[in-house]
Protein backbone atom coordinates (compact mmCIF):
# COMPACT_ATOMS: atom_id res chain seq x y z
CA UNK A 1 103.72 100.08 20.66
CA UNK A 2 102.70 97.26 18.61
CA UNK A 3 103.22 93.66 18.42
CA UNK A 4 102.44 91.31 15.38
CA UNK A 5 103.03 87.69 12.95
CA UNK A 6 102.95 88.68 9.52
CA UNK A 7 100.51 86.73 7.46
CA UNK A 8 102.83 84.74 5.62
CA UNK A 9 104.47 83.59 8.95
CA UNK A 10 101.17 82.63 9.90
CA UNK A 11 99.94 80.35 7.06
CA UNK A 12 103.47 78.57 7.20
CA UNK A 13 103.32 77.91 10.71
CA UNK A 14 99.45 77.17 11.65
CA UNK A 15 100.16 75.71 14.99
CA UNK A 16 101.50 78.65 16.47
CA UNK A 17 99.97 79.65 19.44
CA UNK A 18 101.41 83.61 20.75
CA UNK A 19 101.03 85.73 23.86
CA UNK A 20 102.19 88.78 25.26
CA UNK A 21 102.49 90.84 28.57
CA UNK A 22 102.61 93.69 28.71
CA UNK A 23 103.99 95.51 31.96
CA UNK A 24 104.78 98.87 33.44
CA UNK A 25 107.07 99.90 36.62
CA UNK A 26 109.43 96.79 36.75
CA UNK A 27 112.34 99.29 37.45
CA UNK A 28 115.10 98.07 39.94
CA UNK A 29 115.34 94.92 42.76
CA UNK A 30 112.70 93.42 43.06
CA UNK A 31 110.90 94.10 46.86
CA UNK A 32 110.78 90.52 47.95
CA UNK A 33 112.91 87.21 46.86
CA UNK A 34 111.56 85.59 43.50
CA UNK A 35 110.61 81.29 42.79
CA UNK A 36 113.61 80.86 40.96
CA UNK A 37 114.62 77.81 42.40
CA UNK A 38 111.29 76.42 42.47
CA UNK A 39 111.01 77.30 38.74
CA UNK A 40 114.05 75.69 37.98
CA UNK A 41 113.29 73.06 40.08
CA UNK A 42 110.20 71.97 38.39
CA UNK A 43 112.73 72.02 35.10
CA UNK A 44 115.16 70.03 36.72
CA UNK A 45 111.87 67.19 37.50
CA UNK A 46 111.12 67.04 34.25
CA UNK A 47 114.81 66.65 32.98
CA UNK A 48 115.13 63.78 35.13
CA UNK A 49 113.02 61.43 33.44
CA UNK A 50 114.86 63.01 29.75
CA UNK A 51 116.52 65.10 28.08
CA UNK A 52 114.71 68.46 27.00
CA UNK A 53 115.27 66.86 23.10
CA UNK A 54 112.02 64.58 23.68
CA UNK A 55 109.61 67.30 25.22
CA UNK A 56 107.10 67.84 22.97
CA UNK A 57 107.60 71.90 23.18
CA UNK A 58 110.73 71.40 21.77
CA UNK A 59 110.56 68.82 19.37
CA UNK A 60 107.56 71.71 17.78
CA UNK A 61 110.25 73.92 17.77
CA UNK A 62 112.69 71.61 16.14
CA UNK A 63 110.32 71.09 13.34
CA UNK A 64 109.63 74.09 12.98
CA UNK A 65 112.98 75.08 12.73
CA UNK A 66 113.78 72.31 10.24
CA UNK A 67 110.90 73.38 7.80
CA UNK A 68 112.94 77.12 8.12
CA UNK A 69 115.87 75.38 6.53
CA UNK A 70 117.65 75.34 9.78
CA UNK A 71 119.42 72.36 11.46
CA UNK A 72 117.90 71.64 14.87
CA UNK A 73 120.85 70.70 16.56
CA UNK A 74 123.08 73.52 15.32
CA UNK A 75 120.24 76.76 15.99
CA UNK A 76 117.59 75.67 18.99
CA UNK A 77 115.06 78.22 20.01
CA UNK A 78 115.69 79.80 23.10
CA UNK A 79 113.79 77.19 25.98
CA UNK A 80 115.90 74.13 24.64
CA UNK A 81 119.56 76.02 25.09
CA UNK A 82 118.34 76.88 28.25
CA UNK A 83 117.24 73.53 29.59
CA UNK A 84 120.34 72.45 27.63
CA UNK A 85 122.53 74.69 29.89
CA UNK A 86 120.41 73.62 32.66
CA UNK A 87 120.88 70.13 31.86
CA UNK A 88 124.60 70.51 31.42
CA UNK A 89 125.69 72.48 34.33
CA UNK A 90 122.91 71.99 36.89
CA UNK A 91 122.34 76.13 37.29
CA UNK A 92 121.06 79.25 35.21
CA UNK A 93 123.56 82.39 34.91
CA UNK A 94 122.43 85.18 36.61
CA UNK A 95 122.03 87.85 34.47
CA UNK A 96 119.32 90.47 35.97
CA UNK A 97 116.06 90.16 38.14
CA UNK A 98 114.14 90.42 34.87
CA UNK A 99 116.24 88.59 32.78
CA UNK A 100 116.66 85.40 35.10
CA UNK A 101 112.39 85.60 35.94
CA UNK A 102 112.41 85.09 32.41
CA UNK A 103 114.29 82.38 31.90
CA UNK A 104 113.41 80.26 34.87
CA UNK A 105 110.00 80.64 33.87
CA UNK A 106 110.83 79.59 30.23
CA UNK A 107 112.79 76.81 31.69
CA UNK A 108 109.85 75.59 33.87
CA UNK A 109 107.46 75.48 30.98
CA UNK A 110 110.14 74.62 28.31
CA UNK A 111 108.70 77.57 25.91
CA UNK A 112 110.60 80.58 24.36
CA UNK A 113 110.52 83.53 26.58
CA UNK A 114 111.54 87.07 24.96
CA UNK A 115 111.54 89.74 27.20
CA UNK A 116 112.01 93.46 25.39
CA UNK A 117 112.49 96.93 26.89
CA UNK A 118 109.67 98.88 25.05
CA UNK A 119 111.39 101.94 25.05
CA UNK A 120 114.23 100.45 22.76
CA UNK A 121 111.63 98.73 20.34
CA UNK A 122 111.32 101.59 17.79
CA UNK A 123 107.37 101.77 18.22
CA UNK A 124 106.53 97.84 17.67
CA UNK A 125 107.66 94.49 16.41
CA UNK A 126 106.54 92.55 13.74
CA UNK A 127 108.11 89.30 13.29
CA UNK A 128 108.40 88.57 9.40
CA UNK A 129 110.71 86.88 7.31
CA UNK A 130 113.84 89.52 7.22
CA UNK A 131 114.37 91.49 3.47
CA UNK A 132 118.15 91.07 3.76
CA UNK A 133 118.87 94.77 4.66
CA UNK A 134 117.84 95.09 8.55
CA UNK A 135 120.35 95.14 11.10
CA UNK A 136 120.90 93.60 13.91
CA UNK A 137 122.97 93.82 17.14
CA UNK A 138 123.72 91.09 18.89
CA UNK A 139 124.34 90.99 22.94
CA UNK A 140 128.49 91.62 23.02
CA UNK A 141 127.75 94.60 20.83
CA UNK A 142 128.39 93.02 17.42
CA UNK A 143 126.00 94.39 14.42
CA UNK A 144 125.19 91.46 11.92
CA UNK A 145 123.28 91.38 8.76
CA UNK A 146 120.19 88.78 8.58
CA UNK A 147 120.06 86.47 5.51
CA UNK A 148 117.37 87.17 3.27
CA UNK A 149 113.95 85.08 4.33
CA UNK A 150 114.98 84.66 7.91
CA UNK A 151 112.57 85.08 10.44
CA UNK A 152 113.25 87.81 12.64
CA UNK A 153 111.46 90.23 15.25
CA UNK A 154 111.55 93.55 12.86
CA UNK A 155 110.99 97.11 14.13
CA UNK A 156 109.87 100.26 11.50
CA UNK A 157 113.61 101.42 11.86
CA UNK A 158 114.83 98.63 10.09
CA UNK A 159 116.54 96.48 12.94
CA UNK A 160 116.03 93.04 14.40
CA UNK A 161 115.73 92.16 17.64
CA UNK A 162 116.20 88.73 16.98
CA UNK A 163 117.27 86.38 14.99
CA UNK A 164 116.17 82.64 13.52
CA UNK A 165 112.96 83.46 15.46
CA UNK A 166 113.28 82.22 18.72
CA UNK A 167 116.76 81.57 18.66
CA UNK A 168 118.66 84.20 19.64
CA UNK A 169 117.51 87.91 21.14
CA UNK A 170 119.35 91.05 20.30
CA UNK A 171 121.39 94.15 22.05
CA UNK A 172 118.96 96.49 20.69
CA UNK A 173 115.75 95.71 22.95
CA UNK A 174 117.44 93.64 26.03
CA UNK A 175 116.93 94.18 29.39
CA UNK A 176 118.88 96.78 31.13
CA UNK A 177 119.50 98.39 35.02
CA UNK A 178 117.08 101.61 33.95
CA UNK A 179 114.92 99.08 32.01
CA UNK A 180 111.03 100.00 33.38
CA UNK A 181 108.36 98.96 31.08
CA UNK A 182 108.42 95.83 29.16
CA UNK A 183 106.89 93.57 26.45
CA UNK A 184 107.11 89.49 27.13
CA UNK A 185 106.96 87.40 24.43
CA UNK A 186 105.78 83.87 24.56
CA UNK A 187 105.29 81.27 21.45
CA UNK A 188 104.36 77.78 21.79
CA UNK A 189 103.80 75.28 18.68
CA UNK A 190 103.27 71.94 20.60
CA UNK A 191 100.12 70.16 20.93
CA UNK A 192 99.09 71.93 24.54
CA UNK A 193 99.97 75.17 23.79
CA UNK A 194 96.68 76.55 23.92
CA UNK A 195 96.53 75.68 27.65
CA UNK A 196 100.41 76.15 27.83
CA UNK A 197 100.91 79.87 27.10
CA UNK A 198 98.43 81.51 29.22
CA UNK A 199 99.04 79.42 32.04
CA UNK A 200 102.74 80.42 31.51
CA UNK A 201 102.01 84.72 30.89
CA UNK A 202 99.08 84.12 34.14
CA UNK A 203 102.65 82.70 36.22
CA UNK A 204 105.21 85.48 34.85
CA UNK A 205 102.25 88.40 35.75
CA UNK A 206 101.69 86.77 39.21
CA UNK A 207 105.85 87.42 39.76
CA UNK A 208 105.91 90.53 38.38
CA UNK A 209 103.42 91.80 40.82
CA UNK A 210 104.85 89.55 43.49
CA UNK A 211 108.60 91.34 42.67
CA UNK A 212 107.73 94.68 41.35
CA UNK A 213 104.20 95.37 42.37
CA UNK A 214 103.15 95.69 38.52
CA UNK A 215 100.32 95.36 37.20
CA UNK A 216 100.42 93.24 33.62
CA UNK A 217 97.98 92.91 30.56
CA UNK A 218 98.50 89.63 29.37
CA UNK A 219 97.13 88.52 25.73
CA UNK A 220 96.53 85.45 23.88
CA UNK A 221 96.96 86.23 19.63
CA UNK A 222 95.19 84.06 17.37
CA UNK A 223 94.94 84.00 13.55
CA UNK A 224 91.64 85.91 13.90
CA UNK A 225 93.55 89.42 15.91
CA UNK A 226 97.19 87.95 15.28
CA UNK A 227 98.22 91.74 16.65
CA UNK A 228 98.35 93.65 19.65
CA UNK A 229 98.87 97.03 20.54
CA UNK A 230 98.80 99.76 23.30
CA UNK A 231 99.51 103.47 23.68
CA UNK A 232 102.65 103.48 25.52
CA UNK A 233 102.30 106.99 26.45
CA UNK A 234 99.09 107.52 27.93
CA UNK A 235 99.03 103.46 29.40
CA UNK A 236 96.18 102.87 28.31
CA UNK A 237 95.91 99.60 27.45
CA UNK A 238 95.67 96.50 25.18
CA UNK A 239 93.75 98.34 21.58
CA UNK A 240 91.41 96.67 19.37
CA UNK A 241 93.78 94.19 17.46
CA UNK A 242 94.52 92.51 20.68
CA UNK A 243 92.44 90.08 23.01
CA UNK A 244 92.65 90.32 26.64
CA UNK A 245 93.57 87.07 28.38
CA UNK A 246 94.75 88.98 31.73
């Protein structure tokens, strides 16, 4: 299993700042009662003095999105519709143990969370700007073509597991009940995130081990090893394009 930003996606966004867990055995209930409300809490602090349109995390996002050709208020990445929601109807849907971890946690830091099933990631992820002929699925079972140039999170079978980036997260790799070993996603662009995203992957592992009793290898990608990869079948561990942050 592999995890990488093309080059191209690199040099056109330079501030981007990328980790990953990695995590084995999260199958099932967790064994003891997660921080969700004190996630959310600290989300619903911070929304209190603003809405989530002036944190910094997001206005990175929305510029980022902007320079992608997309309008900022029409496709947000994935921490602003949540704080959004948040904002909106004072709670989080429940979804699934993993699933609602993620998103309080992405809510409490106001970064993009992605959280994939690794056995549904065709062997790794690069996330590119899409050719035009990849497919992907969205969550109500839909299949949808991306538009050519569109940054997307592309496996070597030709499908996307998401769309506009950060924006939306497909049916092929989401969480499910016999979901066990997964891949978390984290990308920051604001002026922190350096100190940001491993303080947010050190939080989700702590949780994870916490709920599940898993152990996670958490790593911090940089322009210099922009990749990461493991041998999912042995568990072996983070290889030599990664760093280990965890």
């Amino acid at each position: 299993m592999y995890f990488q930003h093309s080059p191209r996606l690199r040099a056109e966004h330079p501030t981007l700042v990328a980790g990953v867990l990695y995590a084995e055995g999260v199958h099932g209930e967790p064994r003891t009662e997660l921080p969700l409300a004190d996630l959310l809490g600290r989300a619903r602090q911070r929304l209190a003095g603003g809405t989530e349109a002036g944190f910094p995390e997001i206005q990175a996002w929305r510029r980022a999105f902007a320079r992608m050709g997309l309008a900022p208020t029409k496709y947000r990445c994935a921490a602003e519709s949540l704080l959004r929601r948040l904002r909106t109807s004072g709670d989080l849907p429940r979804v699934h143990p993993l699933v609602d971890l993620g998103n309080a946690v992405s809510a409490a830091y106001a970064i993009p969370v992605g959280i994939l099933d690794v056995a549904r990631c065709g062997g790794g992820i690069e996330v590119r700007h899409a050719r035009g002929d990849e497919r992907y699925l969205t969550l109500g079972g839909v299949e949808e073509q991306p538009d050519p140039a569109e940054v997307i999170f592309a496996d070597p079978l030709g499908r996307a597991h998401a769309r506009r980036w950060t924006n939306r997260q497909s049916g092929w790799s989401a969480v499910r009940d016999d979901t066990a070993t997964i891949l978390v996603v984290v990308e920051a662009m604001h002026d922190s995130a350096a100190r940001d995203v491993p303080r947010l992957l050190d939080t989700l592992a702590e949780q994870l081990h916490r709920g599940w009793g898993a152990s996670s290898r958490t790593t911090l990608l940089t322009p210099a090893t922009p990749g990461w990869r493991v041998d999912v079948a042995a568990g072996s561990g983070v290889g030599a394009t990664g760093s280990d942050v965890g």
